[in-house]
C-alpha atoms as a PDB file:
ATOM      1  CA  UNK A   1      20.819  11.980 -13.736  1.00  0.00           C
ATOM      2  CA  UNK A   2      20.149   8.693 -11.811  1.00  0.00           C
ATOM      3  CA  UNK A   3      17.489   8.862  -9.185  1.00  0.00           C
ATOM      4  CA  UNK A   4      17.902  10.930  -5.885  1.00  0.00           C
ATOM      5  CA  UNK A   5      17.291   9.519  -2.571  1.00  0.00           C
ATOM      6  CA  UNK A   6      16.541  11.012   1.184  1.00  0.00           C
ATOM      7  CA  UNK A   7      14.853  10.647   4.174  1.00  0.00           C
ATOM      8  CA  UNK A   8      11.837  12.706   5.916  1.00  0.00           C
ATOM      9  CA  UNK A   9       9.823  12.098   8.891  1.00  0.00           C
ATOM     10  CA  UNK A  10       6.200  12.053   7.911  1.00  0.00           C
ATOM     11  CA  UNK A  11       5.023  11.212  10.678  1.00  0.00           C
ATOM     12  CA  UNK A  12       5.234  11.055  14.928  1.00  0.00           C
ATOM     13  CA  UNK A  13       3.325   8.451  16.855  1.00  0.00           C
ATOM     14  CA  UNK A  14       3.847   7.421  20.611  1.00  0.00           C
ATOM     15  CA  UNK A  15       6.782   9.578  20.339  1.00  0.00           C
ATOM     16  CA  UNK A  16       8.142   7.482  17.494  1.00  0.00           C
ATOM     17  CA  UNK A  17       9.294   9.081  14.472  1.00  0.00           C
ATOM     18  CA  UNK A  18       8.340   7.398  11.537  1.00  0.00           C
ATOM     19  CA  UNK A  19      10.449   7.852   8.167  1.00  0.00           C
ATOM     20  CA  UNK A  20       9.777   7.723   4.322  1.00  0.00           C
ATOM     21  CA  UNK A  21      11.855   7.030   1.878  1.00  0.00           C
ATOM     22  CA  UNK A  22      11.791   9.382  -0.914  1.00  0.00           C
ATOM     23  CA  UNK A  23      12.915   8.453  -4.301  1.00  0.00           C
ATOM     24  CA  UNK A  24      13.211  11.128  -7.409  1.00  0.00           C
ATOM     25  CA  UNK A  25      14.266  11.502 -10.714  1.00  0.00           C
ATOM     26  CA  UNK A  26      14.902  15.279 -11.961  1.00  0.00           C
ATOM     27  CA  UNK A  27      15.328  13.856 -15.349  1.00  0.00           C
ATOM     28  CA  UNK A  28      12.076  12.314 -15.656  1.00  0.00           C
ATOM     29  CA  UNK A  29       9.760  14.089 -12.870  1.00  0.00           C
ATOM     30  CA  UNK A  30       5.665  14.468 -13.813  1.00  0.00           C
ATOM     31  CA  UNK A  31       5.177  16.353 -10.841  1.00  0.00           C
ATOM     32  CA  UNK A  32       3.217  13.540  -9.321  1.00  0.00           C
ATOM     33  CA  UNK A  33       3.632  11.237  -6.225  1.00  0.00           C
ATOM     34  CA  UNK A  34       2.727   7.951  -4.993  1.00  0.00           C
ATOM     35  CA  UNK A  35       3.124   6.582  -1.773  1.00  0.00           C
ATOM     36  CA  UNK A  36       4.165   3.010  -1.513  1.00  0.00           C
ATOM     37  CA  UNK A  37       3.705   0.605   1.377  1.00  0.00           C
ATOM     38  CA  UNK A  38       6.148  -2.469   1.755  1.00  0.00           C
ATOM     39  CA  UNK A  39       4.811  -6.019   2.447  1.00  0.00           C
ATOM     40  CA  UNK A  40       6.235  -8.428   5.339  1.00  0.00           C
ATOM     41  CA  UNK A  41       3.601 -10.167   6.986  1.00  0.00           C
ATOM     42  CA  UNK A  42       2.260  -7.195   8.620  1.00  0.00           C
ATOM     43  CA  UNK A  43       5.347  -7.624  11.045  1.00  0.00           C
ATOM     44  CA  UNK A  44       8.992  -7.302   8.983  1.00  0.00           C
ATOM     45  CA  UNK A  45      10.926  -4.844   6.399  1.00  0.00           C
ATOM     46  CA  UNK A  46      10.730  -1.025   6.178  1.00  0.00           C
ATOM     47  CA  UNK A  47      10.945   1.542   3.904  1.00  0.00           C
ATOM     48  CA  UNK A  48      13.800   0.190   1.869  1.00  0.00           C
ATOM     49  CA  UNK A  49      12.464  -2.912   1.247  1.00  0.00           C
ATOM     50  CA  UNK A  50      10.616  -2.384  -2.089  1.00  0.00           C
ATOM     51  CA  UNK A  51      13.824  -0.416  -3.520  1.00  0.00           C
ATOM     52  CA  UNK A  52      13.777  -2.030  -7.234  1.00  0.00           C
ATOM     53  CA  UNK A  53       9.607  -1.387  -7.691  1.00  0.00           C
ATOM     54  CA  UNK A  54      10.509   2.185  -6.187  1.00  0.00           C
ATOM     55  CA  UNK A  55      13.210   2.955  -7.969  1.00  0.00           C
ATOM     56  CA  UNK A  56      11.499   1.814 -11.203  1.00  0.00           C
ATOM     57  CA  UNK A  57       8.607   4.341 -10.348  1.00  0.00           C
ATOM     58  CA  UNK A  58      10.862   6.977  -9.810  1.00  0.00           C
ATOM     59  CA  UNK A  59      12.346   6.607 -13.114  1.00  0.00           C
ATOM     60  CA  UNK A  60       9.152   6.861 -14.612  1.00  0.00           C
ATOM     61  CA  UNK A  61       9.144   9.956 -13.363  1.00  0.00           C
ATOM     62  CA  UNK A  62       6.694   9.736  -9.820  1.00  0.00           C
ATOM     63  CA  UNK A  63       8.201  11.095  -6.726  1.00  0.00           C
ATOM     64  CA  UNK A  64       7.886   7.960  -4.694  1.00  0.00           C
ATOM     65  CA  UNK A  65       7.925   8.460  -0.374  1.00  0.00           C
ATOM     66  CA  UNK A  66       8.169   4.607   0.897  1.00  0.00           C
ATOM     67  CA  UNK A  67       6.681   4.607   4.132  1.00  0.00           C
ATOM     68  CA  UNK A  68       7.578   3.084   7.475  1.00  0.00           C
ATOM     69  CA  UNK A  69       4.668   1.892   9.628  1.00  0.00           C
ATOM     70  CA  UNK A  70       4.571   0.606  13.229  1.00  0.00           C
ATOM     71  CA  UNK A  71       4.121  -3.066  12.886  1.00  0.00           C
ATOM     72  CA  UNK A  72       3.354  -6.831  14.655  1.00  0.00           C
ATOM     73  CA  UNK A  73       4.487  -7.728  17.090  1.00  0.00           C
ATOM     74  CA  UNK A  74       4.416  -4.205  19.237  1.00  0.00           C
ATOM     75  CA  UNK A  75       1.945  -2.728  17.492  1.00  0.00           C
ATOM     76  CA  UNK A  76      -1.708  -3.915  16.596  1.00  0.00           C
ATOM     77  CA  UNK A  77      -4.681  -3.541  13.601  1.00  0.00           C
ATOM     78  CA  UNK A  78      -5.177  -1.249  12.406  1.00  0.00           C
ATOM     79  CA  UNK A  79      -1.895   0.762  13.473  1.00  0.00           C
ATOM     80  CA  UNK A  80      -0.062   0.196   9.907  1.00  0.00           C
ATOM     81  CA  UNK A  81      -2.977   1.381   7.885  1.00  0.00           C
ATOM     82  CA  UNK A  82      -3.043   4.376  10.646  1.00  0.00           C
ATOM     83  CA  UNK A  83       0.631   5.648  10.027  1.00  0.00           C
ATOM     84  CA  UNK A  84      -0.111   5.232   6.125  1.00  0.00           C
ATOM     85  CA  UNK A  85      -2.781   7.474   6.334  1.00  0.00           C
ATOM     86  CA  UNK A  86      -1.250  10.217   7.809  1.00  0.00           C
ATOM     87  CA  UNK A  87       1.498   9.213   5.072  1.00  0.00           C
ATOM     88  CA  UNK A  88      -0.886  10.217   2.314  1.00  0.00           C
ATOM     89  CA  UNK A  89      -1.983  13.615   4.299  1.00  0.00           C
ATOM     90  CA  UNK A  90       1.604  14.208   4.747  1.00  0.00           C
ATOM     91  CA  UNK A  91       2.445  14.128   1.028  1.00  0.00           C
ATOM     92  CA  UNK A  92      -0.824  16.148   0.333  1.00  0.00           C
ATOM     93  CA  UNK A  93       0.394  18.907   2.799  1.00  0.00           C
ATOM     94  CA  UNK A  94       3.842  19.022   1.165  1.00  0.00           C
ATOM     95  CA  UNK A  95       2.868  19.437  -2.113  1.00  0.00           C
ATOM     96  CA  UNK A  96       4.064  22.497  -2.722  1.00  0.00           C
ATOM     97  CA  UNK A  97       7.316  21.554  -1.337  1.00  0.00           C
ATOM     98  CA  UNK A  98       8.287  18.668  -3.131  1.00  0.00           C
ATOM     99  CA  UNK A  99       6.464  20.002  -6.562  1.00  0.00           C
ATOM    100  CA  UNK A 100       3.826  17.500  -6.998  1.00  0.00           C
ATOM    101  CA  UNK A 101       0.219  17.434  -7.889  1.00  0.00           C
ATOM    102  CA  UNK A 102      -1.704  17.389  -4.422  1.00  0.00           C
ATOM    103  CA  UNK A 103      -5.052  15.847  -6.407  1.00  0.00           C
ATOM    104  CA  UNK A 104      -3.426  12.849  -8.038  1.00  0.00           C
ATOM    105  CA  UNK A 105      -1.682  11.103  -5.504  1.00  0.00           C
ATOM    106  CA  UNK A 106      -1.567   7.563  -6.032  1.00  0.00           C
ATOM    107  CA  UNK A 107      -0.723   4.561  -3.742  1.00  0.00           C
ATOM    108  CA  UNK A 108       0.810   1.322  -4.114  1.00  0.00           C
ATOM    109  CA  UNK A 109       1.750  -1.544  -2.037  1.00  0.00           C
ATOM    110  CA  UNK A 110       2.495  -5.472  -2.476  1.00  0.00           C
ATOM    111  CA  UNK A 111       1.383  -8.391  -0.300  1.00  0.00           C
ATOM    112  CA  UNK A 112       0.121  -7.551   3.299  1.00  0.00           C
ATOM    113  CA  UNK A 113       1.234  -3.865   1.869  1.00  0.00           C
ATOM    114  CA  UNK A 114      -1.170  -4.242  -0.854  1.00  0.00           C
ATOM    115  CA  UNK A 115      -3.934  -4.959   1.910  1.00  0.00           C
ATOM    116  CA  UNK A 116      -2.938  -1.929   3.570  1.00  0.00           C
ATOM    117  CA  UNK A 117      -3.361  -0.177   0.568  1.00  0.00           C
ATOM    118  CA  UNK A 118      -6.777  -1.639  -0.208  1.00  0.00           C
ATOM    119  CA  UNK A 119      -8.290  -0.690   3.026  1.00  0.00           C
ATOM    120  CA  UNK A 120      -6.246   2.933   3.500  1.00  0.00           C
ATOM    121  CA  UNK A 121      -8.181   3.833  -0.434  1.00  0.00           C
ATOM    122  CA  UNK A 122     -11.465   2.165   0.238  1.00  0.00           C
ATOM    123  CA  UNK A 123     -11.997   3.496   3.703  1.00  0.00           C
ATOM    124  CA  UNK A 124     -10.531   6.880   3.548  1.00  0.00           C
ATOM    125  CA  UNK A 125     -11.754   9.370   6.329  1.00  0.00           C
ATOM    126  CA  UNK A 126     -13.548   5.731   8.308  1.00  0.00           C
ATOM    127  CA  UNK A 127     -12.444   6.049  11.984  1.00  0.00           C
ATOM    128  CA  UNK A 128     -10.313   3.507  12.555  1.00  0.00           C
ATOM    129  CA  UNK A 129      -7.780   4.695  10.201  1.00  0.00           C
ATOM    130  CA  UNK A 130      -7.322   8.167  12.122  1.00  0.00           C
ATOM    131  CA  UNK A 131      -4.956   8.858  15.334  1.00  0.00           C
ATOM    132  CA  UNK A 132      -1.662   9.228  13.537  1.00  0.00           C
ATOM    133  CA  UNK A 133       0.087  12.828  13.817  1.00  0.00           C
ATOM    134  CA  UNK A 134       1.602  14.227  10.975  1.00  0.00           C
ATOM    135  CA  UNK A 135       4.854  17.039  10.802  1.00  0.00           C
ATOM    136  CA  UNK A 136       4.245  19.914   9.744  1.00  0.00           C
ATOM    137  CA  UNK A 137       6.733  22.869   8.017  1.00  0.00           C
ATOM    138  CA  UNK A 138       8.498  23.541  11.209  1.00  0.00           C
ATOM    139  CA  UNK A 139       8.971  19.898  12.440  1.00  0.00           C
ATOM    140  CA  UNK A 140       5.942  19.787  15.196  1.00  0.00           C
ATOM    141  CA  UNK A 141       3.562  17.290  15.019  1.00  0.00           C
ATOM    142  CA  UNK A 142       0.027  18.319  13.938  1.00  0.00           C
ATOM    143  CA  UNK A 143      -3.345  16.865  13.612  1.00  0.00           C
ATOM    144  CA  UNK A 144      -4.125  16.627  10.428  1.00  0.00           C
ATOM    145  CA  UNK A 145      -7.518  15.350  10.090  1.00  0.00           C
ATOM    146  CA  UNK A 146      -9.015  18.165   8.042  1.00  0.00           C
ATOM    147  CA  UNK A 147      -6.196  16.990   5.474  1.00  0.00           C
ATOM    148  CA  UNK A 148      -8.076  14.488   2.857  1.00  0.00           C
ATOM    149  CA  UNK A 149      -6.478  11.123   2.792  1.00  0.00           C
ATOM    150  CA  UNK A 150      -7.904  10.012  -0.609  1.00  0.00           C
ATOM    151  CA  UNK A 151      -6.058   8.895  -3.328  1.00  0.00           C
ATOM    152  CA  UNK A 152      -6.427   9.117  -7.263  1.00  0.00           C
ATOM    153  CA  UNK A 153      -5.496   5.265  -7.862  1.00  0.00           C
ATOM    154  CA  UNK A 154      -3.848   2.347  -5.890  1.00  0.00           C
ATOM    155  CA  UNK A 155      -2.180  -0.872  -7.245  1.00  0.00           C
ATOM    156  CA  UNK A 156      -2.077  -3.558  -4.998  1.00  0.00           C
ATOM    157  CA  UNK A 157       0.408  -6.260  -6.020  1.00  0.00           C
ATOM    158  CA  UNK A 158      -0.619  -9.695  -4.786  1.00  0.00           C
ATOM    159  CA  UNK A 159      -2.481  -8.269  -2.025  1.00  0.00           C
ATOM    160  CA  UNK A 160      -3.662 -10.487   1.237  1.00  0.00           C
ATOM    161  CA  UNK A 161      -6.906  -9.051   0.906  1.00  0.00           C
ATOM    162  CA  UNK A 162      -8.578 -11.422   3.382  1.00  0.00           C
ATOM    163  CA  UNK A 163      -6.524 -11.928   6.490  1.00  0.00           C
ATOM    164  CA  UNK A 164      -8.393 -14.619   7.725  1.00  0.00           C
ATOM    165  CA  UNK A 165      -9.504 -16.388   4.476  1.00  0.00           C
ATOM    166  CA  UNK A 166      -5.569 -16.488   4.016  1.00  0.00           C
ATOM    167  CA  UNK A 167      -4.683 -17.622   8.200  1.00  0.00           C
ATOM    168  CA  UNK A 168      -7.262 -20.550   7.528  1.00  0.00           C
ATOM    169  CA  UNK A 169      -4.827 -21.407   3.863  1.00  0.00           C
ATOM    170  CA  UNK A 170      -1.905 -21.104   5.918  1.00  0.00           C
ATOM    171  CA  UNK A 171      -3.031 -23.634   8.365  1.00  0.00           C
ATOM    172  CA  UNK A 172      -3.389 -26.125   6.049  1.00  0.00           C
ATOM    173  CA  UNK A 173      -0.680 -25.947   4.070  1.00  0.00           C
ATOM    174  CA  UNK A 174       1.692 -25.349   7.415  1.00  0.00           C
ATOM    175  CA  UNK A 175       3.317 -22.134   6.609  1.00  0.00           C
ATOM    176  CA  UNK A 176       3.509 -21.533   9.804  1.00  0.00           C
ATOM    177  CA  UNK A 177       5.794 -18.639   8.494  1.00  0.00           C
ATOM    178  CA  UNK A 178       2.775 -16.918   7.625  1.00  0.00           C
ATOM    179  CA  UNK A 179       0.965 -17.699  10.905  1.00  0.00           C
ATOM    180  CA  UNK A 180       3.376 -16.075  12.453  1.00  0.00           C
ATOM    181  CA  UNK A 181       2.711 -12.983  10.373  1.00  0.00           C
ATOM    182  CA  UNK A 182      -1.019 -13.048  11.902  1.00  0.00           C
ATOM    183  CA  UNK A 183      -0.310 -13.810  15.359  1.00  0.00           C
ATOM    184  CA  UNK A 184       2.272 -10.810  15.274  1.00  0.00           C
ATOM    185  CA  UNK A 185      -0.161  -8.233  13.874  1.00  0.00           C
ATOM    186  CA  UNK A 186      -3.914  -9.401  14.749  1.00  0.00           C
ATOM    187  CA  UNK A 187      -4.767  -9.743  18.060  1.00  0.00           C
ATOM    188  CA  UNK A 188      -8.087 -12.155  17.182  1.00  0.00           C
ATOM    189  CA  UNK A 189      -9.839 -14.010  14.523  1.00  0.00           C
ATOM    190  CA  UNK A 190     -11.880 -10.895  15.133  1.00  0.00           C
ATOM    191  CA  UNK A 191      -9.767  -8.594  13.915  1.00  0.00           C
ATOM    192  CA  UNK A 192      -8.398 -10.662  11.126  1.00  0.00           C
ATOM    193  CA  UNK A 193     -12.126 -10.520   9.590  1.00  0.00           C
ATOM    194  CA  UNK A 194     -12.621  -7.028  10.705  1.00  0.00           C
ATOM    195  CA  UNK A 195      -9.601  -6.359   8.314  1.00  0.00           C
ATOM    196  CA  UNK A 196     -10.785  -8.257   5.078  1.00  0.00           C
ATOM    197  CA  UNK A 197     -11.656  -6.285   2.141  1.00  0.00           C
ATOM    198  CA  UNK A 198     -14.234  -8.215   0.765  1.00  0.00           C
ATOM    199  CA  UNK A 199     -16.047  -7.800   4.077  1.00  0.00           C
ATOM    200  CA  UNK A 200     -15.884  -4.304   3.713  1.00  0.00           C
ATOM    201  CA  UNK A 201     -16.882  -4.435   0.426  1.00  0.00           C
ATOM    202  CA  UNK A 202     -19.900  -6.827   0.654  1.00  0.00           C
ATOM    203  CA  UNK A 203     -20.753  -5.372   3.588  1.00  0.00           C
ATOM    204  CA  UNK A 204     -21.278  -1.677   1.997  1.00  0.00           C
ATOM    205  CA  UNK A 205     -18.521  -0.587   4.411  1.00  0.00           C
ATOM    206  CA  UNK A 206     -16.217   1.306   2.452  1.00  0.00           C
ATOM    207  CA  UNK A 207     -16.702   5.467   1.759  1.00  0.00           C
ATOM    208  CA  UNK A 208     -14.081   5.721  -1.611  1.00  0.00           C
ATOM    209  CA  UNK A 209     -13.461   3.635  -5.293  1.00  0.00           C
ATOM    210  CA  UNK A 210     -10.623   4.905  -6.762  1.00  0.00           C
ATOM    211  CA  UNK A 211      -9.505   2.758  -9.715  1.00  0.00           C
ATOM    212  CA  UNK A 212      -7.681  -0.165  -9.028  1.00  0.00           C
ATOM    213  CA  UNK A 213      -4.862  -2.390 -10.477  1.00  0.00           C
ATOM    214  CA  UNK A 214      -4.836  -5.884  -9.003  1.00  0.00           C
ATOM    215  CA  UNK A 215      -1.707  -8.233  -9.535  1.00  0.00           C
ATOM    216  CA  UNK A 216      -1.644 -11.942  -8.939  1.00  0.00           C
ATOM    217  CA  UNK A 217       1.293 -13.733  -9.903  1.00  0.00           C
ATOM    218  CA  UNK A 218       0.278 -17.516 -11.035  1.00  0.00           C
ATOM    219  CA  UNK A 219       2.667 -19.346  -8.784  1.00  0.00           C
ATOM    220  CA  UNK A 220       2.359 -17.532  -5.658  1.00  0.00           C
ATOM    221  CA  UNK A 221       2.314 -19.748  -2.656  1.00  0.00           C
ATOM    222  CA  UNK A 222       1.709 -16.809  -0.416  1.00  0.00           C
ATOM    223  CA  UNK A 223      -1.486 -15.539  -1.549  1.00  0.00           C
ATOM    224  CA  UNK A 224      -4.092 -18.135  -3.201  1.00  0.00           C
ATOM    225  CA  UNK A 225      -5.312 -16.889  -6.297  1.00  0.00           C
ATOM    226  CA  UNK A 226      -8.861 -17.995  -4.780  1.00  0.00           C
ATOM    227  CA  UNK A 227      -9.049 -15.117  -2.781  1.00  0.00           C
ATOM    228  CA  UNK A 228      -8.222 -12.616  -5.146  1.00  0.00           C
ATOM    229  CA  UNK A 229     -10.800 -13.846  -7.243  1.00  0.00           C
ATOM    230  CA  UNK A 230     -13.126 -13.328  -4.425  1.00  0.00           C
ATOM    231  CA  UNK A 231     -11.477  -9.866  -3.804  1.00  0.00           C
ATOM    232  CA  UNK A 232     -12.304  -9.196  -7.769  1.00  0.00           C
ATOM    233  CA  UNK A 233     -16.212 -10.344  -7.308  1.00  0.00           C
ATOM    234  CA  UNK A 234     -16.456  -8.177  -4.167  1.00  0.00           C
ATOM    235  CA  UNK A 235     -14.992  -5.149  -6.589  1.00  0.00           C
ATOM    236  CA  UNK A 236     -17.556  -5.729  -8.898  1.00  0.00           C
ATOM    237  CA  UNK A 237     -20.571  -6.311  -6.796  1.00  0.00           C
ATOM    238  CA  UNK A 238     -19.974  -2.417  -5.649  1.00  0.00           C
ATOM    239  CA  UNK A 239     -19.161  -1.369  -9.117  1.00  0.00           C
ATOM    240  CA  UNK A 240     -15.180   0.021  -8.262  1.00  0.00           C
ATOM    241  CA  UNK A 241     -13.465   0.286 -11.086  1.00  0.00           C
ATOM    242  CA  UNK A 242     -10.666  -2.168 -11.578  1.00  0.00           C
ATOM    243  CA  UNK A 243      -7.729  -3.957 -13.874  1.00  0.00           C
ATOM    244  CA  UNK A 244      -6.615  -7.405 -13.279  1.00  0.00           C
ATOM    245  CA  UNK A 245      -3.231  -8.306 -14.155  1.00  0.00           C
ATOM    246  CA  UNK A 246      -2.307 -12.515 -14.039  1.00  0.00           C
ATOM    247  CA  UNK A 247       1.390 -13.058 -14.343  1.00  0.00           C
ATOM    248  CA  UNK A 248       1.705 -17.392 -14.877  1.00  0.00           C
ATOM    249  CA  UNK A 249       4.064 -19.143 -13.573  1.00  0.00           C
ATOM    250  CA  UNK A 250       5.436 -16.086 -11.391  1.00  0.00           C
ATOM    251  CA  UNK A 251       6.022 -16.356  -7.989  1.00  0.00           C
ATOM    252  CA  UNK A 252       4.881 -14.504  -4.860  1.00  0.00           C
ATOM    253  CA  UNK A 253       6.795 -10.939  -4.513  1.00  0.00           C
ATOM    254  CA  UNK A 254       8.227 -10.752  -7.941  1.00  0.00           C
ATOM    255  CA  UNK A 255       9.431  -6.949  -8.077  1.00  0.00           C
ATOM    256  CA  UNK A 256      11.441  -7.795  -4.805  1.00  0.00           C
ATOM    257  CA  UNK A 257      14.808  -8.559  -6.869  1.00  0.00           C
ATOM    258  CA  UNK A 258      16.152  -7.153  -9.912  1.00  0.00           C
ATOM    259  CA  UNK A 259      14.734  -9.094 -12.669  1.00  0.00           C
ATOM    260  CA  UNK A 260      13.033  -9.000 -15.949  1.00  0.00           C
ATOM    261  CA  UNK A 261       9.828 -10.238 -14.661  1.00  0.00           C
ATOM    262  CA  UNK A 262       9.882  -7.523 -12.353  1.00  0.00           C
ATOM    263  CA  UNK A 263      10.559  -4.910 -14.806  1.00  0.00           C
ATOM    264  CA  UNK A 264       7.752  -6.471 -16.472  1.00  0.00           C
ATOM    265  CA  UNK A 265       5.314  -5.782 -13.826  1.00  0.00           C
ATOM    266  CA  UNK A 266       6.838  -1.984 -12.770  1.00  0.00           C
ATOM    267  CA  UNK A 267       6.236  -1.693 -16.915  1.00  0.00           C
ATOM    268  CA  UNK A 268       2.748  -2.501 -16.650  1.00  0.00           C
ATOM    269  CA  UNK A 269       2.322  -0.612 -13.259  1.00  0.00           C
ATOM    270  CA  UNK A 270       3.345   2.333 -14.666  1.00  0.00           C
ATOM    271  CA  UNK A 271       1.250   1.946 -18.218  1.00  0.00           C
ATOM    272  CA  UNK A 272      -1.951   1.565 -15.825  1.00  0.00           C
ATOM    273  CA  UNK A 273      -0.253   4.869 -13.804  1.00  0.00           C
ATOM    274  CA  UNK A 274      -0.037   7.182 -16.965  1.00  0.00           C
ATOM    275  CA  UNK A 275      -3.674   6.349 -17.719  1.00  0.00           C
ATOM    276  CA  UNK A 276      -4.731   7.450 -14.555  1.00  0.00           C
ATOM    277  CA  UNK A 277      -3.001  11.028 -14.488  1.00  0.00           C
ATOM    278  CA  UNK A 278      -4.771  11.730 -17.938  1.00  0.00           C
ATOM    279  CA  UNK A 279      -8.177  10.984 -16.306  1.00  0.00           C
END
């Protein structure tokens, strides 16, 4: 049986409903979920938009729920990594529903995704990632704070895992592109730094380490591989748990299409997966 597809609304947030994609395959279903987080800048795509790593996940047998997220330019930091929280509550409350293990949900997330994903893990239950609603069994929109938001892993493919470390790259290689990304979702240098992980890391800021998977494609023109080497010192200066993945020659966003170098990298995704639901 190929892989099911359907919309629910997670979540409700200045009366805007936000949507995930789920993705399922009866065939090959664990019984265990991830939530996945597109990238875009912080400002483009939705819950479609990583389709082929989905998709590949599903097969594998996860019940995958793709997320929307309010984004730049309407919507500030930390809004996104707001709405993904109540994404993982959500899917925690719903268990029982969609027949998944409520202890080993996992996250994953590429780009500025995979920074979302980063901070949403290592900050669980930290202020600034509360205020988003989440819908209950009968459609109304509850708080859902007393929900836990951690997760039992998180893969973050080619993250931006230092918004401003990665404005100041931008600059000087004129992408403004990517600027634009910035401007759209940070309202300040401020925030950009407020949002780095390897602030919040050196800075004994974050409250959760759940193992990691880190993915930096060699030829990727989007995120330095400078700063994911910082991101990896940071990880090991607190003593989080972590696998580093280095994929030469590939470019930025390489799951995005069809290929065997992203079937590759869902491959290895899912081999670092099944060792963390046997933990």
């Amino acid at each position: 049986m190929s892989t099911e597809e359907h919309d629910v609304q997670f979540a409700l947030i200045e009366e805007k409903a936000l949507l995930a994609r789920v993705y399922h395959n009866p065939d090959t279903a664990l019984g265990q979920a991830i939530v996945s987080v597109h990238g875009g800048a912080w400002s483009k795509n939705d819950r479609t938009t990583a389709h082929v790593l989905d998709r590949g996940l599903a097969q594998f047998g996860l019940t995958v729920f793709a997320l929307d997220f309010r984004q730049g330019p309407e919507h500030k930091f930390p809004a996104a990594t707001q709405d993904i929280t109540a994404g993982i509550r959500f899917v925690r409350a719903n268990a029982a529903k969609f027949g998944i293990d409520a202890d080993r949900i996992g996250i994953v997330g590429s780009s500025s995704g995979g920074q979302s994903v980063l901070l949403t893990s290592l900050c669980c239950g930290a202020p600034m990632l509360e205020g988003t609603k989440i819908m209950d069994a009968n459609g109304s929109a509850i708080d859902a704070r007393g929900i836990s938001a951690h997760v039992a892993y998180a893969a973050a493919l080619w993250p931006v895992s230092n918004p401003m470390y990665r404005y100041h790259y931008a600059q000087q290689v004129g992408r403004d592109d990517l600027l634009d990304g910035h401007h759209a979702y940070f309202s300040s240098a401020a925030q950009m730094s407020q949002a780095s992980i390897q602030r919040l890391l050196n800075e004994g800021e974050t409250t959760a380490a759940p193992p990691l998977w880190i993915v930096q494609p060699g030829a990727d023109d989007n995120v330095p591989q400078a700063m994911t080497l910082d991101l990896l010192h940071a990880l090991q200066a607190r003593g989080v748990a972590f696998e580093y993945m280095f994929y030469p020659n590939e470019p930025h966003a390489i799951t995005r299409e069809d290929t065997p170098s992203a079937a590759r990298c869902i491959a290895d995704a899912t081999t670092f997966i099944a060792r963390q639901l046997k933990r």
